[in-house]
N, C-alpha and C. Protein backbone atom coordinates (compact mmCIF):
# COMPACT_ATOMS: atom_id res chain seq x y z
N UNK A 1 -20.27 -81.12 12.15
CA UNK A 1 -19.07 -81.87 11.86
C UNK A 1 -19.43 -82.91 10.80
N UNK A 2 -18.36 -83.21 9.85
CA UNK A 2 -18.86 -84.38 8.81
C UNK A 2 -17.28 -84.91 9.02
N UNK A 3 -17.59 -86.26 7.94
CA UNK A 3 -16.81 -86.73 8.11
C UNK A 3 -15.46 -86.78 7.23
N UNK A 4 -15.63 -85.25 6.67
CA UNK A 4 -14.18 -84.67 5.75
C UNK A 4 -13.30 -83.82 6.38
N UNK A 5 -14.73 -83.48 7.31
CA UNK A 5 -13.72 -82.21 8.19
C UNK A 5 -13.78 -82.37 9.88
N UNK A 6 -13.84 -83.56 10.13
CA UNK A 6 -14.08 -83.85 11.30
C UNK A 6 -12.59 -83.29 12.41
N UNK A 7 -11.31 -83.63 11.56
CA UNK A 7 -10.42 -83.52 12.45
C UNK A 7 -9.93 -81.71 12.81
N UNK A 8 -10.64 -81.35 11.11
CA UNK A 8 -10.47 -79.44 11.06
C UNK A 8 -11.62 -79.42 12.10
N UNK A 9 -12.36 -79.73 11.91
CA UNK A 9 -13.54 -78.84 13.39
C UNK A 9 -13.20 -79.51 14.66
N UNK A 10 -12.72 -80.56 14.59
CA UNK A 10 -12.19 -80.51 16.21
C UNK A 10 -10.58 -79.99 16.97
N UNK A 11 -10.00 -79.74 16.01
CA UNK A 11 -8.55 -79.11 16.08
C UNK A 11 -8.91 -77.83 15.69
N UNK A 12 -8.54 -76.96 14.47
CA UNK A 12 -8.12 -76.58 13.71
C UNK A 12 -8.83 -75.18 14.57
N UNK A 13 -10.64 -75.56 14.44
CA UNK A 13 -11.41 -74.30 14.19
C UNK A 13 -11.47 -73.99 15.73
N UNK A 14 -11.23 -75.21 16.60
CA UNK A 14 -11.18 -74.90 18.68
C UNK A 14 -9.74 -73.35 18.68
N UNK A 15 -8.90 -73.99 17.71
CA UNK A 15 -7.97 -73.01 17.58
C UNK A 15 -8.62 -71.49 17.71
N UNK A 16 -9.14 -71.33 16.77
CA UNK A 16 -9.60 -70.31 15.82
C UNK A 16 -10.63 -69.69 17.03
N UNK A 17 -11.87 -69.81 17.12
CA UNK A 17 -12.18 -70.15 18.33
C UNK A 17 -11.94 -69.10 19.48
N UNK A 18 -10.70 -69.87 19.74
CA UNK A 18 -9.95 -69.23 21.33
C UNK A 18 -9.05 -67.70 20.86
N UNK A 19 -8.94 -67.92 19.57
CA UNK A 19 -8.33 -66.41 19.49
C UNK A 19 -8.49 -65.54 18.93
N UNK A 20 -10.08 -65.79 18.65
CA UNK A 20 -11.33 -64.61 18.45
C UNK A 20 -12.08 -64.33 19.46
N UNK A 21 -11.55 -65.06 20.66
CA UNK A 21 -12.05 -65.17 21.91
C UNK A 21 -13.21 -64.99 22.31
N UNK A 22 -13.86 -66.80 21.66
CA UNK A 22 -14.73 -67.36 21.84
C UNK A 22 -14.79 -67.95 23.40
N UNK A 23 -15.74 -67.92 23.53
CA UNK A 23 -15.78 -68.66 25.15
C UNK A 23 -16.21 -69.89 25.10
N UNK A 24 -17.46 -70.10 24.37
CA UNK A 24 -17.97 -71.18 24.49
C UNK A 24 -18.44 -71.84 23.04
N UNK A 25 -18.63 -73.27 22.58
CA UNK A 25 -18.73 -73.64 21.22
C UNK A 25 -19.27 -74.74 21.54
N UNK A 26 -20.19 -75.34 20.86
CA UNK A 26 -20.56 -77.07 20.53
C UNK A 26 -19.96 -77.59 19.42
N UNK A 27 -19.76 -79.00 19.34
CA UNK A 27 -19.75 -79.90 18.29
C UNK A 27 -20.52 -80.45 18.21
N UNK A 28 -21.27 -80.78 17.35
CA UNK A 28 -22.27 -81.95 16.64
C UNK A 28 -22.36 -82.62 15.93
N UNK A 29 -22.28 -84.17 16.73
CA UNK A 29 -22.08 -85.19 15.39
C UNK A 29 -22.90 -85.79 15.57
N UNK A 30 -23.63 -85.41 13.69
CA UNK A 30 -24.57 -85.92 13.14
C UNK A 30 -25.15 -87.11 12.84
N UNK A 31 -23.77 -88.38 13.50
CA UNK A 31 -23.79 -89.26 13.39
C UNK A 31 -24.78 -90.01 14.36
N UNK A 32 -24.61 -89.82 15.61
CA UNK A 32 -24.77 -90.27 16.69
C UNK A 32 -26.55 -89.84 16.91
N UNK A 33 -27.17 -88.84 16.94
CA UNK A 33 -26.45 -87.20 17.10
C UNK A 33 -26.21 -87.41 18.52
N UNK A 34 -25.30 -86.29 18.93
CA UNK A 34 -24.60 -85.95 19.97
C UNK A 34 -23.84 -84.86 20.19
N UNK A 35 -24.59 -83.47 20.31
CA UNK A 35 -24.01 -82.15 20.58
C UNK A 35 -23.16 -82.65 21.86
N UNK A 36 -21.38 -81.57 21.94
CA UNK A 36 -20.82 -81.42 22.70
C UNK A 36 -20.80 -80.03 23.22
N UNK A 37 -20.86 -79.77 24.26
CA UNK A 37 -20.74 -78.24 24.47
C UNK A 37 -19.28 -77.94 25.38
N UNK A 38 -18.47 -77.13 24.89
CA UNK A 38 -17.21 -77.00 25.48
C UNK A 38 -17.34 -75.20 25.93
N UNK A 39 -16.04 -75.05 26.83
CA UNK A 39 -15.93 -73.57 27.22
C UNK A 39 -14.52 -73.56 26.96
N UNK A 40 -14.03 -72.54 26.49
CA UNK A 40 -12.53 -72.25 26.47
C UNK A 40 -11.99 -71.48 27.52
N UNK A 41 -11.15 -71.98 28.16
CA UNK A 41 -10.50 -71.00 29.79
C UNK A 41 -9.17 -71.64 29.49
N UNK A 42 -8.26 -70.61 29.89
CA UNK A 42 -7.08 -70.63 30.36
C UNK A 42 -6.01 -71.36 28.79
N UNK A 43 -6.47 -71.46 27.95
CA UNK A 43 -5.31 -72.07 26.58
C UNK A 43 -6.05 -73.61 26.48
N UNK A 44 -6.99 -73.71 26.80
CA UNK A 44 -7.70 -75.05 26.64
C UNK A 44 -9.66 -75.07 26.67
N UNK A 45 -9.57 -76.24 26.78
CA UNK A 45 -10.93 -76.39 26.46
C UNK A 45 -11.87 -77.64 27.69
N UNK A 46 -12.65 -76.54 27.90
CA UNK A 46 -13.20 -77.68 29.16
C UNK A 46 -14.77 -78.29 28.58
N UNK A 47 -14.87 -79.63 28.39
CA UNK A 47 -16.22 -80.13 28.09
C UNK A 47 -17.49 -80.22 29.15
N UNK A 48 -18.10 -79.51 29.04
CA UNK A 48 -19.35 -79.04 29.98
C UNK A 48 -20.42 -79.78 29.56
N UNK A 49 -21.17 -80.79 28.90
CA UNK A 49 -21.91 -81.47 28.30
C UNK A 49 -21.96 -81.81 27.22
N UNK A 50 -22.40 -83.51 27.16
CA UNK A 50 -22.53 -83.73 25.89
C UNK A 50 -23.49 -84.93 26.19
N UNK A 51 -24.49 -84.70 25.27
CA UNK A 51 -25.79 -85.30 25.62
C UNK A 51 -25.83 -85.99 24.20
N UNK A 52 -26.80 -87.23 24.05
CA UNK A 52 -26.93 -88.42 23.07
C UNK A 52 -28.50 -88.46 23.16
N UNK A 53 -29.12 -88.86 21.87
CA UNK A 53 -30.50 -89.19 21.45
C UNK A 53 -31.05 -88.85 22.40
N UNK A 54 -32.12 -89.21 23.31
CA UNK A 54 -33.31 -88.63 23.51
C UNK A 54 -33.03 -87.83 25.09
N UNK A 55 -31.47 -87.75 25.91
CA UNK A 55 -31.40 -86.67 26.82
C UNK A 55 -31.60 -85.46 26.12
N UNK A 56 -31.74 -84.51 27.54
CA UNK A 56 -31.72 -82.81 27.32
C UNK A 56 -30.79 -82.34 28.15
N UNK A 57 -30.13 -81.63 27.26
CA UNK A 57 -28.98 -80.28 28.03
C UNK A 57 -30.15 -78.94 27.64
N UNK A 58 -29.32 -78.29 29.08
CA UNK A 58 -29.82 -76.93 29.54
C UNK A 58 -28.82 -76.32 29.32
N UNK A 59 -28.39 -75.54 28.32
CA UNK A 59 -27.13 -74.59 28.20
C UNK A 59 -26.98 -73.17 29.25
N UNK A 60 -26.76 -72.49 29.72
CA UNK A 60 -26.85 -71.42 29.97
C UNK A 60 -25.77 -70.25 29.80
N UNK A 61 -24.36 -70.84 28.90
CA UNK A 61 -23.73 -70.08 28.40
C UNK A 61 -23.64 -70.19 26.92
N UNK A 62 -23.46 -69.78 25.91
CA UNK A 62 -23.51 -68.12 25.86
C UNK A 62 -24.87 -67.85 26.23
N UNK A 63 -25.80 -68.37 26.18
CA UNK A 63 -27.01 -67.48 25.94
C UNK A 63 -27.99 -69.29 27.03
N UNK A 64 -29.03 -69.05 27.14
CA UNK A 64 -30.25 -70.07 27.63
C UNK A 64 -30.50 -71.01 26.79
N UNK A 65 -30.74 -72.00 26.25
CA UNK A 65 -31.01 -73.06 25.73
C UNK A 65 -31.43 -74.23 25.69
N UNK A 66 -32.08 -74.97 25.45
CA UNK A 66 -32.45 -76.77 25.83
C UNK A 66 -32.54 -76.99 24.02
N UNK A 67 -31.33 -78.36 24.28
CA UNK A 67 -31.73 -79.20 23.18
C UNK A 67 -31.50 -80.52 23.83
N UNK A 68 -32.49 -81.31 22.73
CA UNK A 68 -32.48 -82.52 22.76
C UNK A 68 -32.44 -83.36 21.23
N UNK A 69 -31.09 -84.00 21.05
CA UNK A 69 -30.38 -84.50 20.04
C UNK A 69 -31.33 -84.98 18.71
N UNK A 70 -32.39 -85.52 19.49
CA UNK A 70 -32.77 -86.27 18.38
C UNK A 70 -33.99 -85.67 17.78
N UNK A 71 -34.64 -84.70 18.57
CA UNK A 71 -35.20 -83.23 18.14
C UNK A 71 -34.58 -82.52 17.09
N UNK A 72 -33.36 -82.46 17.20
CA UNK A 72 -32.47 -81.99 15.99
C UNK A 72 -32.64 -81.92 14.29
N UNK A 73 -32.77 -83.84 14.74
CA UNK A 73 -32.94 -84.31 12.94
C UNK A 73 -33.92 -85.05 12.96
N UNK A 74 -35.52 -84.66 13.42
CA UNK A 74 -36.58 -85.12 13.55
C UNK A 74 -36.86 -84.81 12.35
């Protein structure tokens, strides 16, 4: 996410998204950093984690994962 297209990647592309029927997506802002991890069910979007500088998320949908934010842009 930057900050030209911040409101298209949090609107626009969640759209897009759900009706390529995506299940699951992060946001990441680079600012902070601070990955969000969302799931799409039912015409919406449920936020399942969102972790800041030096926590760790364990993803396990779509696929297995651990990040930690500030690992990112080390």
């Amino acid at each position: 996410m930057s900050p030209s297209t911040r409101l298209f990647d949090l609107n626009t592309k969640k759209a897009r998204f759900e009706v390529a029927g995506c299940t699951s997506y992060w946001v990441v802002d680079p600012d902070e950093p601070s990955p969000t991890a969302c799931d799409l069910r039912g015409g919406g979007d449920v936020e399942t984690a969102r972790v800041v500088e030096s926590e760790t998320f364990t993803a396990l949908s779509p696929y297995a994962v651990e990040v930690t934010p500030t690992a990112l842009v080390s």
